[in-house]
Protein backbone atom coordinates (compact mmCIF):
# COMPACT_ATOMS: atom_id res chain seq x y z
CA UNK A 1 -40.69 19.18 -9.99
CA UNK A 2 -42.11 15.55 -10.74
CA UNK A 3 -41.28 14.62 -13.98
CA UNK A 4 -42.92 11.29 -14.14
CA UNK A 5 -44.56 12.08 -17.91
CA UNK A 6 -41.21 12.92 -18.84
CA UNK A 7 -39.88 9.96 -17.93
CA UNK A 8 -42.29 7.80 -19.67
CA UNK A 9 -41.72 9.64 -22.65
CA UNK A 10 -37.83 9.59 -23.00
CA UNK A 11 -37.82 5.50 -21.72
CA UNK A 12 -39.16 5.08 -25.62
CA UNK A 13 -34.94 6.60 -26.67
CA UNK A 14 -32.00 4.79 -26.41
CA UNK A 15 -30.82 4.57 -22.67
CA UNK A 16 -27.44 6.35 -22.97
CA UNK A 17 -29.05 9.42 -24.36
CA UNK A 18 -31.62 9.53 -21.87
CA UNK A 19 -29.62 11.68 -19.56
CA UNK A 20 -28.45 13.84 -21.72
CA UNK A 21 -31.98 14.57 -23.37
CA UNK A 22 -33.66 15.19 -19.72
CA UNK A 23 -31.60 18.55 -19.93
CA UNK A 24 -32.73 19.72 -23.31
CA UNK A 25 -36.29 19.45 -21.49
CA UNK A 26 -37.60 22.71 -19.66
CA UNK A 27 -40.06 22.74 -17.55
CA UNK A 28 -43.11 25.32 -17.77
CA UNK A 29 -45.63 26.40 -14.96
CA UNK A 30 -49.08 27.31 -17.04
CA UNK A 31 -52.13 28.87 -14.87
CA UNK A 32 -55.57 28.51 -15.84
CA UNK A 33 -56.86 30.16 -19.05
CA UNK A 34 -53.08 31.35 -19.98
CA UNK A 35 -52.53 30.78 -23.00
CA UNK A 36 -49.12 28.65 -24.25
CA UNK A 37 -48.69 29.53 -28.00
CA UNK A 38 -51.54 31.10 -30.23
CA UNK A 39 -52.73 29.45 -33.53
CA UNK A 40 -50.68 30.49 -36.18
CA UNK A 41 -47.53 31.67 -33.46
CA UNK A 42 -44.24 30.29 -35.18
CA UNK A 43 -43.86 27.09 -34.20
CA UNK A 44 -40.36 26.66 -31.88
CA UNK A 45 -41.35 24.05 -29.36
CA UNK A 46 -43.17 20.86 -29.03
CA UNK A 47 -44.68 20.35 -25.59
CA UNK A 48 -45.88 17.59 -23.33
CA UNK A 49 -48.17 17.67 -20.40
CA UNK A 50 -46.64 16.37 -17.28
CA UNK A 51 -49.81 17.77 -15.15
CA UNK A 52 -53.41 19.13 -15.90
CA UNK A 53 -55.54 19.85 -19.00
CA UNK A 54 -54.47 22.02 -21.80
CA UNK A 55 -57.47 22.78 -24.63
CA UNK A 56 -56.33 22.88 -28.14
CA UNK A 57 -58.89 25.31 -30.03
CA UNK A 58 -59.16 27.47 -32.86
CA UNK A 59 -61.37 30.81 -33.34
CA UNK A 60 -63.40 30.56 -36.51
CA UNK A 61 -63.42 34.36 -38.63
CA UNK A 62 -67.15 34.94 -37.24
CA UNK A 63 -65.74 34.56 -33.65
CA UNK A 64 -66.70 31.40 -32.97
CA UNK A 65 -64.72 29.58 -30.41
CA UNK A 66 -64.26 25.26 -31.90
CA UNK A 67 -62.76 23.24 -29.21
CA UNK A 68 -60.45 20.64 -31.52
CA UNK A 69 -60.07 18.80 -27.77
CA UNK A 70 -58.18 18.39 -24.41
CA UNK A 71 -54.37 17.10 -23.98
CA UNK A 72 -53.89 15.48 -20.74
CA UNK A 73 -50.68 14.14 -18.62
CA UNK A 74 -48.41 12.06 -21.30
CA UNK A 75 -49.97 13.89 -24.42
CA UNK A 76 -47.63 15.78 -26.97
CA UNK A 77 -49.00 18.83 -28.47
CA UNK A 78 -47.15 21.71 -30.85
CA UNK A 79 -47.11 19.00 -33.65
CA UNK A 80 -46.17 22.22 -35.96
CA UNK A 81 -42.41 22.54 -34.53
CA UNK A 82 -41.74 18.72 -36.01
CA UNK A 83 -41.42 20.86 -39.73
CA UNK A 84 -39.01 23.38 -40.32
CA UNK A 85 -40.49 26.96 -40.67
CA UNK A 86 -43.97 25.96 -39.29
CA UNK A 87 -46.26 27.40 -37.25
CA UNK A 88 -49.06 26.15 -35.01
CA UNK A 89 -52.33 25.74 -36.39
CA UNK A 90 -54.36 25.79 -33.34
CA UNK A 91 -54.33 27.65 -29.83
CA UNK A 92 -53.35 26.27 -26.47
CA UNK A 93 -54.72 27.35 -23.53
CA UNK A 94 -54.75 25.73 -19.78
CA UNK A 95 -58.03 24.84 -19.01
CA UNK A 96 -56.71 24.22 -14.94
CA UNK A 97 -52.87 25.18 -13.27
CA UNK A 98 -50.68 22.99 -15.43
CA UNK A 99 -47.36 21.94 -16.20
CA UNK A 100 -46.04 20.96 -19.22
CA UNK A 101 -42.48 20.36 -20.70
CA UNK A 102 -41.05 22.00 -24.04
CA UNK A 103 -38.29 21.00 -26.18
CA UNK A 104 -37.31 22.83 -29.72
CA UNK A 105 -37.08 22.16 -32.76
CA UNK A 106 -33.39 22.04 -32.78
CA UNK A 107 -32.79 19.77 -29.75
CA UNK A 108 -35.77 17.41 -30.99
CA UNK A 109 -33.95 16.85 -34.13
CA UNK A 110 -31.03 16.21 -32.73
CA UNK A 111 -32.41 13.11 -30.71
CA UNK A 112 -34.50 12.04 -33.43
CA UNK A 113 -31.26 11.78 -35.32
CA UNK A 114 -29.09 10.02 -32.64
CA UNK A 115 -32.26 7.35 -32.22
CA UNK A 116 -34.39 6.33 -34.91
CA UNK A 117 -36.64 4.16 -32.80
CA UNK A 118 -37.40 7.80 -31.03
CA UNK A 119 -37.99 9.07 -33.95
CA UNK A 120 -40.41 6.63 -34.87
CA UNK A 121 -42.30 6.73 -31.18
CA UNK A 122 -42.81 10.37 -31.79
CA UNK A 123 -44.52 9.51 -35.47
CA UNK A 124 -46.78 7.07 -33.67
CA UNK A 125 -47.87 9.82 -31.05
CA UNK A 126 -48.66 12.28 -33.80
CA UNK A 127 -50.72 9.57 -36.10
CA UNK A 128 -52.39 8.77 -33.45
CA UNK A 129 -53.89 12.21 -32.13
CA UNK A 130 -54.32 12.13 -36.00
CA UNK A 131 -56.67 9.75 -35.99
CA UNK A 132 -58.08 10.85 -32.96
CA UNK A 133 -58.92 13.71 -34.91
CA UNK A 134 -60.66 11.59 -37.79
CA UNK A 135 -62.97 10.15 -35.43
CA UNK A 136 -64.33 13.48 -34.16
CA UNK A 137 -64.48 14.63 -37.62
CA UNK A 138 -66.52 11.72 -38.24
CA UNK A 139 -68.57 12.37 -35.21
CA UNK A 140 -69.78 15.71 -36.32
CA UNK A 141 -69.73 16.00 -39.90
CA UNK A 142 -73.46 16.50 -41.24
CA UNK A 143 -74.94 14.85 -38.45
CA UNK A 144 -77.24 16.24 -35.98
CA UNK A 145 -76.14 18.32 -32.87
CA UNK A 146 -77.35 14.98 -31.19
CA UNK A 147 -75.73 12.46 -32.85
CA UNK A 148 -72.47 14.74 -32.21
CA UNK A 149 -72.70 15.02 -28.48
CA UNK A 150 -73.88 11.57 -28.07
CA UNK A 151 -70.50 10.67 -30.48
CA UNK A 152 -68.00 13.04 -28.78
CA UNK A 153 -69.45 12.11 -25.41
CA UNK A 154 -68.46 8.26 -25.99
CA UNK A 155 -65.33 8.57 -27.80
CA UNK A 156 -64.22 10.32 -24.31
CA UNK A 157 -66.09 7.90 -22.06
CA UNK A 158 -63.58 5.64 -23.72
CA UNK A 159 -60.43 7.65 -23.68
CA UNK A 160 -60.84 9.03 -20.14
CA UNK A 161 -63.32 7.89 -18.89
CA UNK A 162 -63.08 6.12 -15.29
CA UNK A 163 -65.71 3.17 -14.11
CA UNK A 164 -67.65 3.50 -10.83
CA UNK A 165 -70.74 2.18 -9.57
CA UNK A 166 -72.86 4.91 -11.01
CA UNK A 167 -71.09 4.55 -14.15
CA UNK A 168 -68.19 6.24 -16.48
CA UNK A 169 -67.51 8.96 -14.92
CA UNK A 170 -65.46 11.54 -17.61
CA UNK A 171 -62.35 12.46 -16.04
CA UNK A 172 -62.37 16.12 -16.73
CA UNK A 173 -65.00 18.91 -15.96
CA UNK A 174 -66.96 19.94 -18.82
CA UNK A 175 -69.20 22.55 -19.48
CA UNK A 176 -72.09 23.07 -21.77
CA UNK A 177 -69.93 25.86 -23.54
CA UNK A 178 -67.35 23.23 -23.72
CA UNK A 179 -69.46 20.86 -25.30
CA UNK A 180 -70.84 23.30 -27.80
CA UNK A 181 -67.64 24.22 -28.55
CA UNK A 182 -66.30 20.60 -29.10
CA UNK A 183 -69.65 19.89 -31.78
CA UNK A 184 -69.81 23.13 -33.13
CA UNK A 185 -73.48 24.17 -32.10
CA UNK A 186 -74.52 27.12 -29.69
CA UNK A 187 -74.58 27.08 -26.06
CA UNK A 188 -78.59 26.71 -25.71
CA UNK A 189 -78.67 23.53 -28.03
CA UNK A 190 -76.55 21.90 -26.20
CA UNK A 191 -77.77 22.39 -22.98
CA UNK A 192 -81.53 21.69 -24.01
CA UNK A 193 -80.27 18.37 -24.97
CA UNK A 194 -78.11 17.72 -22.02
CA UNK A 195 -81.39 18.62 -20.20
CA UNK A 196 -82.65 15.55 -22.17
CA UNK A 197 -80.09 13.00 -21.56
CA UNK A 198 -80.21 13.63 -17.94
CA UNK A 199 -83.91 13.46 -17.70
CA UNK A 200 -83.92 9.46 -19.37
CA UNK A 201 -80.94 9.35 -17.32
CA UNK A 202 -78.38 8.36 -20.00
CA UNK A 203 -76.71 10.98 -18.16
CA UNK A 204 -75.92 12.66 -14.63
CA UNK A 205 -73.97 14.78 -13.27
CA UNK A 206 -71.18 14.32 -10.17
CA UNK A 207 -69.81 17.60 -9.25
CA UNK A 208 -67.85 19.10 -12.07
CA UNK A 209 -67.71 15.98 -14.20
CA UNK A 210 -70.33 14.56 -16.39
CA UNK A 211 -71.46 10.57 -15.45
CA UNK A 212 -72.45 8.44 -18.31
CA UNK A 213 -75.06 6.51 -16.85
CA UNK A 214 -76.06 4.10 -19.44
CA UNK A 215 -73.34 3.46 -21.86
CA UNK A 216 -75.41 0.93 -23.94
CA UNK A 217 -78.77 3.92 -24.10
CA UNK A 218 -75.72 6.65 -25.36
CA UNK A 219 -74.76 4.09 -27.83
CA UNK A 220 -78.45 3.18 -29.03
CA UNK A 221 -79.11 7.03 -28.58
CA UNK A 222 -76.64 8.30 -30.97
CA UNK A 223 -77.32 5.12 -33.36
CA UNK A 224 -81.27 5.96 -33.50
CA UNK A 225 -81.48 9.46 -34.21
């Protein structure tokens, strides 16, 4: 199994432990749509994604699926196991075939005890999905379902998002459910206003992934409404 993620990960503790901490790490074969832990699951294990796209989502009480968003390879998720007696507060589920890494609570301690700096590198990767997090809050709170797919559209145009000569393309396939889900509005909104963007071709579409055609119009798009 490549473990190139893995690698990456533990070069950020101290180099004698690195050997020993590559054991504590067990690999995990996910296939598409199975689900990894369940919100509120005790929390055991935090995870990394060494290949594919997990979804982190939660199910609101009227049955509502919210998309919170998508871990790729070199993201942490499970934040929940870094407390004692915690438990998740979101689902994951494998959006393709994926394969991640888990490590417990226990063994993750341990490390974070022997290495400080590790410690430290695994704040950093928590504050920042944190913040993450802020700026999709931002995005969608009491705006308009078009100011929030124009918002959530650019903030992953710029986290993902891969350059080409027709534009940015958005390195993972997306759906209009998946949208809807990720600005909490329905299906049919969503896609009446993709409809739109594609028409004044802000937008296209290349295969499974969404192209943003006009960066600058998204921008001016999401600023005018």
């Amino acid at each position: 199994m490549d473990d190139d993620r893995l690698r990456e990960f533990l070069n950020n503790l101290e180099e004698g432990l690195r050997e020993e901490a590559r054991e504590l790490f067990k690999p995990e074969s996910v296939d598409r749509e199975q689900y990894i832990f369940i919100d509120q699951d005790e929390a055991t294990h935090l995870y990394l994604v060494e290949e594919g796209t997990v979804e982190a989502n939660i199910v609101h009480g009227d049955g509502k699926l919210y998309i919170l968003g998508f871990l790729y390879a070199g993201d942490v998720f499970g934040e929940g196991a870094l407390y004692e007696e915690g438990v998740y507060s979101y689902s994951a589920v494998a959006r393709e075939s994926s394969r991640v890494w888990r490590v417990s609570w226990d063994d993750l301690q341990w490390l974070a005890s022997r290495d400080p700096l590790f410690a430290l590198h695994i704040i950093r990767l928590v504050v920042r999905k944190l913040d993450q997090a802020y700026y999709k809050d931002r995005c969608i709170a009491g705006e308009k379902v078009e100011k929030r797919i124009a918002c959530v559209l650019l903030g992953m145009a710029g986290e993902i998002g891969i350059s080409d000569k027709c534009g940015v393309v958005i390195d993972t396939p997306l759906t209009n459910r998946d949208i809807a889900g990720l600005v909490g509005s329905t299906e049919e909104t969503v896609s009446r206003i993709m409809s739109r963007l594609k028409k004044e071709e802000i937008l296209s579409v290349d295969g499974k992934y969404l192209v943003v055609k006009n960066k600058d119009a998204l921008r001016a798009y999401f600023d005018g409404i």
